[in-house]
Protein backbone atom coordinates (compact mmCIF):
# COMPACT_ATOMS: atom_id res chain seq x y z
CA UNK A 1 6.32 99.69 21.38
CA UNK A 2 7.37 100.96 17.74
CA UNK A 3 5.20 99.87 14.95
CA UNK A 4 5.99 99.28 11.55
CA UNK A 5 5.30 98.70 7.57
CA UNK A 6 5.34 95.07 6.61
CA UNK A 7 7.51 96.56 3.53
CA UNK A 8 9.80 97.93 5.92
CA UNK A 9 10.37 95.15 8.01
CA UNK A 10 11.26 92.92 4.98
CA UNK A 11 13.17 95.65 3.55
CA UNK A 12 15.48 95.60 6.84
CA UNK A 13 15.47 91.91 6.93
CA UNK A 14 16.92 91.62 3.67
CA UNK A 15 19.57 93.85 3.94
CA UNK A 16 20.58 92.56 7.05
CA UNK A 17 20.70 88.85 5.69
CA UNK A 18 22.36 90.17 2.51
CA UNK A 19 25.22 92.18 4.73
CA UNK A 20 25.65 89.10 7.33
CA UNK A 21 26.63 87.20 3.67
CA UNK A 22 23.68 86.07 2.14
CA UNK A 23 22.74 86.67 -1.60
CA UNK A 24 19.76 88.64 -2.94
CA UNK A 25 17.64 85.73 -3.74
CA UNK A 26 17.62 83.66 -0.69
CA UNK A 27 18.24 86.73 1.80
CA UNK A 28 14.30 87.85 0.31
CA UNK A 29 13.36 84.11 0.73
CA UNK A 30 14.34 84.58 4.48
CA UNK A 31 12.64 88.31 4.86
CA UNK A 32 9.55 87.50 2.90
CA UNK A 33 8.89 84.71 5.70
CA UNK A 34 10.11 85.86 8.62
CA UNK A 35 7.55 88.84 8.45
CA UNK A 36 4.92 86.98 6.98
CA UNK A 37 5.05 85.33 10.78
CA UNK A 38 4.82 88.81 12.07
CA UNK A 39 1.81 89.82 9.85
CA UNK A 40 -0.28 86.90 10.62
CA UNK A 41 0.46 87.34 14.66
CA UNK A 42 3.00 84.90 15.63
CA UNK A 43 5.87 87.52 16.01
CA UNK A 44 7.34 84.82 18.19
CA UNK A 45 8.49 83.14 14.73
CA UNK A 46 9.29 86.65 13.00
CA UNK A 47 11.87 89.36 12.75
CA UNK A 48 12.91 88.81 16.45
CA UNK A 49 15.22 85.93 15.57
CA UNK A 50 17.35 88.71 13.11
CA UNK A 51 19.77 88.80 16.06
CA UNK A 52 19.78 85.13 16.42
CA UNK A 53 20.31 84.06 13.18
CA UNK A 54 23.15 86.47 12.56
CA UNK A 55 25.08 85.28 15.76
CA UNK A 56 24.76 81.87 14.38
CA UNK A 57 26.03 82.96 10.92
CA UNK A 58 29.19 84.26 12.87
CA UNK A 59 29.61 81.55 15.13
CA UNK A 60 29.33 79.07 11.59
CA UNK A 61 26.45 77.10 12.33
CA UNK A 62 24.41 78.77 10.05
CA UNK A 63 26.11 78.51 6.34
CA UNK A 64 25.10 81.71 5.10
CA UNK A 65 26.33 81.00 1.29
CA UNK A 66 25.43 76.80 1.36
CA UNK A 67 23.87 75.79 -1.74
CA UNK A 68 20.64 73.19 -1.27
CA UNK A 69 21.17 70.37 -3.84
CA UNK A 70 19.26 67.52 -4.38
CA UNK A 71 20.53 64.30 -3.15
CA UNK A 72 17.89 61.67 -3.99
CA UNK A 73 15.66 62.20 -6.58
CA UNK A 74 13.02 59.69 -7.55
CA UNK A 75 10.15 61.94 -9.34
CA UNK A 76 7.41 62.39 -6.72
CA UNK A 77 10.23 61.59 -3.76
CA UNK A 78 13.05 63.65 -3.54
CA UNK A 79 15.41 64.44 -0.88
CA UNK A 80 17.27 67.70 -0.49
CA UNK A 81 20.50 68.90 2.00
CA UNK A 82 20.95 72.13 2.95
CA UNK A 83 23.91 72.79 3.37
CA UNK A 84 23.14 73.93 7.00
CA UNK A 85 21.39 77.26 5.37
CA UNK A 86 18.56 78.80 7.25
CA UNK A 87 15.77 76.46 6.88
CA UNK A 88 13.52 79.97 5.26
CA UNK A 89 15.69 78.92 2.16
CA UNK A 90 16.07 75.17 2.31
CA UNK A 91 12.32 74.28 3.52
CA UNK A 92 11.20 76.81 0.95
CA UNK A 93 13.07 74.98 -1.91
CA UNK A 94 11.92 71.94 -0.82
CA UNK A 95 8.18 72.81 -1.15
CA UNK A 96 8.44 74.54 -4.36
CA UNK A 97 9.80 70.96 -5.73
CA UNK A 98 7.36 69.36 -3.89
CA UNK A 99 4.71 70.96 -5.84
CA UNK A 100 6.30 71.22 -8.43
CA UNK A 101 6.29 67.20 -8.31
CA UNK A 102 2.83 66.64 -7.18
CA UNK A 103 1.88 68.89 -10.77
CA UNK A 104 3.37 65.94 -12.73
CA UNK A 105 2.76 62.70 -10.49
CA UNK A 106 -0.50 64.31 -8.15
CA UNK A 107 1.19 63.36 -5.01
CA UNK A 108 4.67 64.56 -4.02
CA UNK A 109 6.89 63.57 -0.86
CA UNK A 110 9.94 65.69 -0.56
CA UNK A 111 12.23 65.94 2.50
CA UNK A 112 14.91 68.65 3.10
CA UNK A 113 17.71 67.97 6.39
CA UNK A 114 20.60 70.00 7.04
CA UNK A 115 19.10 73.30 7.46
CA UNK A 116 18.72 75.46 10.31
CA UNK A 117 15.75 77.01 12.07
CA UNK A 118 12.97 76.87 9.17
CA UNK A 119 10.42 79.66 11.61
CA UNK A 120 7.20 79.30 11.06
CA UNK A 121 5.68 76.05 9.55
CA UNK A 122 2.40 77.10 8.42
CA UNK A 123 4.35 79.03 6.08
CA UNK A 124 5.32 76.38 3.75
CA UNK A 125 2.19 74.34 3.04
CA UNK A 126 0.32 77.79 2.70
CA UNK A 127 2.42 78.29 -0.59
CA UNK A 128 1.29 75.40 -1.84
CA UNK A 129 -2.79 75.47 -0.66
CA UNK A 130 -2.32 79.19 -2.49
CA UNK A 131 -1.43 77.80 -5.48
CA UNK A 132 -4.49 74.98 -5.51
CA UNK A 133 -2.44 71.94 -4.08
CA UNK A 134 -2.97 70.62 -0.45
CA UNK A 135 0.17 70.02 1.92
CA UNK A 136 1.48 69.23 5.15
CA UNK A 137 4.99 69.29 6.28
CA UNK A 138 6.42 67.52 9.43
CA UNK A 139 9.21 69.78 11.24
CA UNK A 140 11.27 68.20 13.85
CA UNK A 141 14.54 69.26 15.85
CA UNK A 142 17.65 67.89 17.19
CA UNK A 143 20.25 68.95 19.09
CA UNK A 144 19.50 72.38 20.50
CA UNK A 145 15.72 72.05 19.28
CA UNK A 146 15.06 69.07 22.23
CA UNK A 147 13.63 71.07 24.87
CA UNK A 148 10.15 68.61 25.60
CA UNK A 149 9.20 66.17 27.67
CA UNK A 150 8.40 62.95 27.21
CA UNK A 151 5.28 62.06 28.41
CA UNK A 152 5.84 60.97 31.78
CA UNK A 153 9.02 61.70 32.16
CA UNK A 154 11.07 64.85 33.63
CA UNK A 155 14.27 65.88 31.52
CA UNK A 156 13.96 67.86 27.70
CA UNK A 157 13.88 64.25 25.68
CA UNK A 158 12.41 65.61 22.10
CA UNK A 159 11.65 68.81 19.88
CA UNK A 160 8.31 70.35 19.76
CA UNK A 161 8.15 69.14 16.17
CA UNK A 162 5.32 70.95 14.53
CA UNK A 163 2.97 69.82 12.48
CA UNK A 164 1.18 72.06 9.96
CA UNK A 165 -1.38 71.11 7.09
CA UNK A 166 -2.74 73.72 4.42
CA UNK A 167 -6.31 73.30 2.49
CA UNK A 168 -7.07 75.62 -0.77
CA UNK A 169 -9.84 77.87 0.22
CA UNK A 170 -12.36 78.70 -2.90
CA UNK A 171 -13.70 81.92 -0.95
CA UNK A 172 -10.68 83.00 0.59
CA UNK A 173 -7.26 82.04 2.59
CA UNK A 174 -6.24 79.15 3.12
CA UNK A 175 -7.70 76.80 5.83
CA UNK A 176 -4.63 76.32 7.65
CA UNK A 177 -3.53 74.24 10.91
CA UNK A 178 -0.18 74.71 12.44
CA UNK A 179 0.77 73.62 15.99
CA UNK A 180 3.27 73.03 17.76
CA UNK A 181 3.43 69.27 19.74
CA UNK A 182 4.53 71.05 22.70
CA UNK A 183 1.64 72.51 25.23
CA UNK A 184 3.50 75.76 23.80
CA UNK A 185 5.68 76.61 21.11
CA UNK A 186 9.35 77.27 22.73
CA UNK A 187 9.68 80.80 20.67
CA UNK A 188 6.43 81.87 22.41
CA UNK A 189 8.19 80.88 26.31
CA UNK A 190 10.94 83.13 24.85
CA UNK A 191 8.90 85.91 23.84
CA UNK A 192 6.40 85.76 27.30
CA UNK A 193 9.93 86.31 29.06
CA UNK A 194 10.47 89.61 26.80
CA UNK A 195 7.11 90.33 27.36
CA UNK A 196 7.08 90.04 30.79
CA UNK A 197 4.11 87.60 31.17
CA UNK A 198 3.95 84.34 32.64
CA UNK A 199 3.02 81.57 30.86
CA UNK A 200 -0.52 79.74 30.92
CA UNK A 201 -0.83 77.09 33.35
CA UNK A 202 0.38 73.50 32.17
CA UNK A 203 2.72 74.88 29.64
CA UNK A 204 6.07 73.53 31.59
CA UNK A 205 7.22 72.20 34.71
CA UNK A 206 10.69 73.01 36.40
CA UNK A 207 13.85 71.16 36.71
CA UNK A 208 12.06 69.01 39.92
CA UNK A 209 8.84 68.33 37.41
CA UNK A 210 6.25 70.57 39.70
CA UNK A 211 4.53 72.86 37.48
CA UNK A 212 4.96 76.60 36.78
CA UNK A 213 4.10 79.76 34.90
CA UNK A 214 7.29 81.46 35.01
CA UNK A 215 9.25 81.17 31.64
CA UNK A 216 12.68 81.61 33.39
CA UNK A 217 11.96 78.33 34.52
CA UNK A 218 12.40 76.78 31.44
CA UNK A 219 14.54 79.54 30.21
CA UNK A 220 17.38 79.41 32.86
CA UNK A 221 16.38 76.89 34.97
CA UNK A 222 16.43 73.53 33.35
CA UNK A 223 12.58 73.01 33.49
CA UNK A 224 11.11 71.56 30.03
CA UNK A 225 7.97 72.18 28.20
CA UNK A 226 5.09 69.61 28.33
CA UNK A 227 3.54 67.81 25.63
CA UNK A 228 0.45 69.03 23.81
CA UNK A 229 -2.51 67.55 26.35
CA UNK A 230 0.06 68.67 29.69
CA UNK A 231 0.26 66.22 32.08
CA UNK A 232 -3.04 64.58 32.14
CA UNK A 233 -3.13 63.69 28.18
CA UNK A 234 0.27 64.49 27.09
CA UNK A 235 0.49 60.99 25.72
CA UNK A 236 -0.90 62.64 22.40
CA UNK A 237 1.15 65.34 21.62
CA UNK A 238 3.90 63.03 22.69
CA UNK A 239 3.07 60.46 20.02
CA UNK A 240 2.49 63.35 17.66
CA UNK A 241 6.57 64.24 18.15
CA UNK A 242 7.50 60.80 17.84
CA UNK A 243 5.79 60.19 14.82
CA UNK A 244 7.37 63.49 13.16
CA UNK A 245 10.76 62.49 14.37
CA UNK A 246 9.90 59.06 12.27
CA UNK A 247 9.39 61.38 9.08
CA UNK A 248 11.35 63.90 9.10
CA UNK A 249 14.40 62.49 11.23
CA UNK A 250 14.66 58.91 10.01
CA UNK A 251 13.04 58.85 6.57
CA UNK A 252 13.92 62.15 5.72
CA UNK A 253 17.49 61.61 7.04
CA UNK A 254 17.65 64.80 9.28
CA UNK A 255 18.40 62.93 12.92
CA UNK A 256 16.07 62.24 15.20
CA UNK A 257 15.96 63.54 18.89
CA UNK A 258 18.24 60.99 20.14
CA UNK A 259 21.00 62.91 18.06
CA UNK A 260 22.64 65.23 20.27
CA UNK A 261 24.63 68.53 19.29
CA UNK A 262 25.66 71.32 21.65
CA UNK A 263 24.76 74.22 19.50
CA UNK A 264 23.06 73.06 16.59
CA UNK A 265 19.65 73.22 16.24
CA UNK A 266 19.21 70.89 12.80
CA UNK A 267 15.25 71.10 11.68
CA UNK A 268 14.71 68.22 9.26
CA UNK A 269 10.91 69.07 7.48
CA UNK A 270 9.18 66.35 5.33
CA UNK A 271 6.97 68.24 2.78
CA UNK A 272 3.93 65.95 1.63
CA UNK A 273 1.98 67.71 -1.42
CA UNK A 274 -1.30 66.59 -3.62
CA UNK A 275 -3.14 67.96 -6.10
CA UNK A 276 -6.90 67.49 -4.86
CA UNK A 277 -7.86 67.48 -8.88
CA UNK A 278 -6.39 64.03 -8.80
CA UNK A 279 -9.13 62.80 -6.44
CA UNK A 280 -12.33 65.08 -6.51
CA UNK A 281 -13.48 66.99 -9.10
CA UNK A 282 -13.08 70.89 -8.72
CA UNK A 283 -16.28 71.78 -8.30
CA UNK A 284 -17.05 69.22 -6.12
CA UNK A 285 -13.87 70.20 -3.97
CA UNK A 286 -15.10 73.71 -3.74
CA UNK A 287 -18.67 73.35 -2.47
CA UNK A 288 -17.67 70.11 -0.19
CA UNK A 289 -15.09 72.97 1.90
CA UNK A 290 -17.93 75.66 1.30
CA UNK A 291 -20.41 73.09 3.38
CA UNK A 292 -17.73 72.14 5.80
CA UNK A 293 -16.84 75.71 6.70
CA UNK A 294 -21.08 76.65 6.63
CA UNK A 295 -21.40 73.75 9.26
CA UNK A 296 -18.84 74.53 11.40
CA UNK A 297 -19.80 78.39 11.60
CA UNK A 298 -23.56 77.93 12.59
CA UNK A 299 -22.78 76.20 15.42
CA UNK A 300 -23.98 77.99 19.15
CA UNK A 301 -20.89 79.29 21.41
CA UNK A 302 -19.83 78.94 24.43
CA UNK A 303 -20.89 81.89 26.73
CA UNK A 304 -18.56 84.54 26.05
CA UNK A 305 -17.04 83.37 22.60
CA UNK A 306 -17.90 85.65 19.79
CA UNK A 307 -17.87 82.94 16.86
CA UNK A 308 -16.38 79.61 16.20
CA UNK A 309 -12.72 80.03 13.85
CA UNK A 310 -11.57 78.18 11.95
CA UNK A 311 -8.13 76.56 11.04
CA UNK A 312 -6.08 79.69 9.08
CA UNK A 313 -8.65 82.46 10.14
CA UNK A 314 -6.68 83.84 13.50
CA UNK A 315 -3.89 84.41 11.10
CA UNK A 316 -6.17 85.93 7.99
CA UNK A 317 -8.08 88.27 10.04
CA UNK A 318 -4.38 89.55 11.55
CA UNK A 319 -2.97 89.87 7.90
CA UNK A 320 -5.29 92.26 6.94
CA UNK A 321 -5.09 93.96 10.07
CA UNK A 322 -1.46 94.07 10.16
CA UNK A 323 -1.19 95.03 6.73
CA UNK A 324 -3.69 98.39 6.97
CA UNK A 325 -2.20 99.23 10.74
CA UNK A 326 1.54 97.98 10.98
CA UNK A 327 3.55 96.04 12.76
CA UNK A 328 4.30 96.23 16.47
CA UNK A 329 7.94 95.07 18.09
CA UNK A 330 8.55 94.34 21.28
CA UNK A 331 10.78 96.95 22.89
CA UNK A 332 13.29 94.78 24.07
CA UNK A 333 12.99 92.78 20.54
CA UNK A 334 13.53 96.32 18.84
CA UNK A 335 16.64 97.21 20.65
CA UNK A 336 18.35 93.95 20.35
CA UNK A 337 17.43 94.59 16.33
CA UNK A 338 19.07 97.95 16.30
CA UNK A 339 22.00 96.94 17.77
CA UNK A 340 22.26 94.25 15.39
CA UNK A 341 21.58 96.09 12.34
CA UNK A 342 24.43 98.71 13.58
CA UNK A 343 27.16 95.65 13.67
CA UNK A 344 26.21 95.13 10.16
CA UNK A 345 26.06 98.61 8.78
CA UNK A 346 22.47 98.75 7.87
CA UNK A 347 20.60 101.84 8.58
CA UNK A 348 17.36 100.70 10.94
CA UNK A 349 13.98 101.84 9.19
CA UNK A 350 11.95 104.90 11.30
CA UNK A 351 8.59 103.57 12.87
CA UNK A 352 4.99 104.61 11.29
CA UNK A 353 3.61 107.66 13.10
């Protein structure tokens, strides 16, 4: 498979986002996240979904010039619409006010509907752990986006609604947790397909509810994807989605599951920011995550596991990776690219050597 610069890749995003009618500013908003998913090894949230997102610009149910205004502001509680923009922009806008806020009142609550697919989640409260606040943001999905199944049940009923929560990290990044409520994220059924790899056991079941490994199943088959805990404990990661439909569809306005559309896939996110000065001195903050992260790495393994990781390090340890070695893209994710890039006029950048 090709490989590529992380500079290149955002280089080629951008143009492509600025050509399908997007300006400067939030066409780099989009890049600079979309393959900051690729370097820290979830390419199933990165420059893959170029071709996606620029069929959805066409088809109008992406707004590729929408402005994101603020439609209820109350100091540390704002609410923002986007104007059906890609969520990179929207959710993006919404955290920067949401630290912004928590800097004045030391806790912020900002929610942001109306947007599009926001791609990775993790992204947005690592901005703010990076710049010494702590955050989590609620994602959830309607229309297109509900694709799980209720605990229990058989049909797609809800979104995989991710849940992601960033710590500042005095010795390095971030300690971040993002996950999916879903057994498995739906981009990463999409990219097993291209991949030609089944899926791990429990991920989904088919349209008759028996369980399988094949992601066509779920793909173009009618099967759904199981809750986080599968069949057996399910009930958690399916009160996990409910409760982030409760944030980010009903008090943050965006819809809930039970709000069908055809086509559009609708991510509402609820960004909730602190500033841990507020509560614990810094000092005090620093050496209580330096003891936490001591603990938890002196522990004995399992036979066969190296060392115990922690929330955030899986994606560190590929950053820096990434960065020094490139980027990889799936063959059939590169051609699908190419073509796309030719529709738009924008010359495709050459792979590393």
């Amino acid at each position: 498979m090709p490989r590529f610069s992380a500079e290149s890749l955002r280089v080629m995003a951008q143009s492509a986002f600025e050509a399908a009618g997007f300006g400067a500013e939030d066409a780099a908003t989009i890049a600079s996240v979309m393959v900051e998913s690729n370097l820290v090894g979830h390419d199933s949230h990165g420059v893959r979904h170029i071709p996606a997102y620029v069929e959805r610009i066409r088809d109008g149910l992406v707004v590729a010039g929408a402005k994101v205004e603020v439609v209820m502001d109350g100091g540390a509680l704002a609410v923002l619409d986007g104007g059906n923009t890609l969520g990179h922009v929207a959710a993006t806008r919404g955290m920067e006010l949401a630290m912004e806020r928590a800097r004045t009142h030391g806790l912020a609550a900002v929610a942001v509907r109306n947007q599009e697919h926001v791609g990775r989640v993790g992204a947005y409260p690592e901005m703010a752990a990076r710049a010494g606040l702590v955050a989590l943001t609620f994602c959830n999905a309607q229309g297109r986006g509900i694709q799980i199944a209720a605990f229990g049940g058989l049909d797609r009923r809800i979104g995989a609604n991710p849940i992601a929560a960033a710590f500042p990290n005095p010795d390095g990044d971030p300690l971040l947790l993002d996950i999916a409520t879903s057994q498995v994220a739906i981009n990463k059924i999409r990219q097993a397909h291209d991949r030609g790899k089944p899926l791990p056991e429990g991920a989904i079941v088919d349209a008759r509810g028996r369980a399988s490994t094949d992601p066509d199943d779920f793909l173009a088959r009618g099967g759904a994807a199981l809750p986080l805990g599968g069949l057996v404990f399910g009930h958690k990661g399916f009160g996990l989605a409910v409760i982030v439909d409760l944030f980010a569809g009903v008090l943050g306005g965006a819809g809930t599951a039970a709000h069908a559309h055809p086509t559009r896939l609708n991510n509402g996110t609820f960004h909730i920011v602190l500033d841990p000065a507020r509560f614990v001195a810094a000092d005090a903050y620093d050496e209580g995550v330096r003891e936490l992260v001591r603990h938890l790495h002196a522990g004995p393994t399992l036979p066969g596991v190296a060392e115990v990781l922690l929330p955030g390090e899986f994606e560190a340890r590929n950053r820096a990776l990434r960065q020094a070695r490139g980027i990889d893209v799936d063959r059939p994710v590169w051609e699908r690219i190419t073509a796309t890039l030719a529709e738009l006029g924008v010359q495709a950048p050459a792979p590393l050597a």
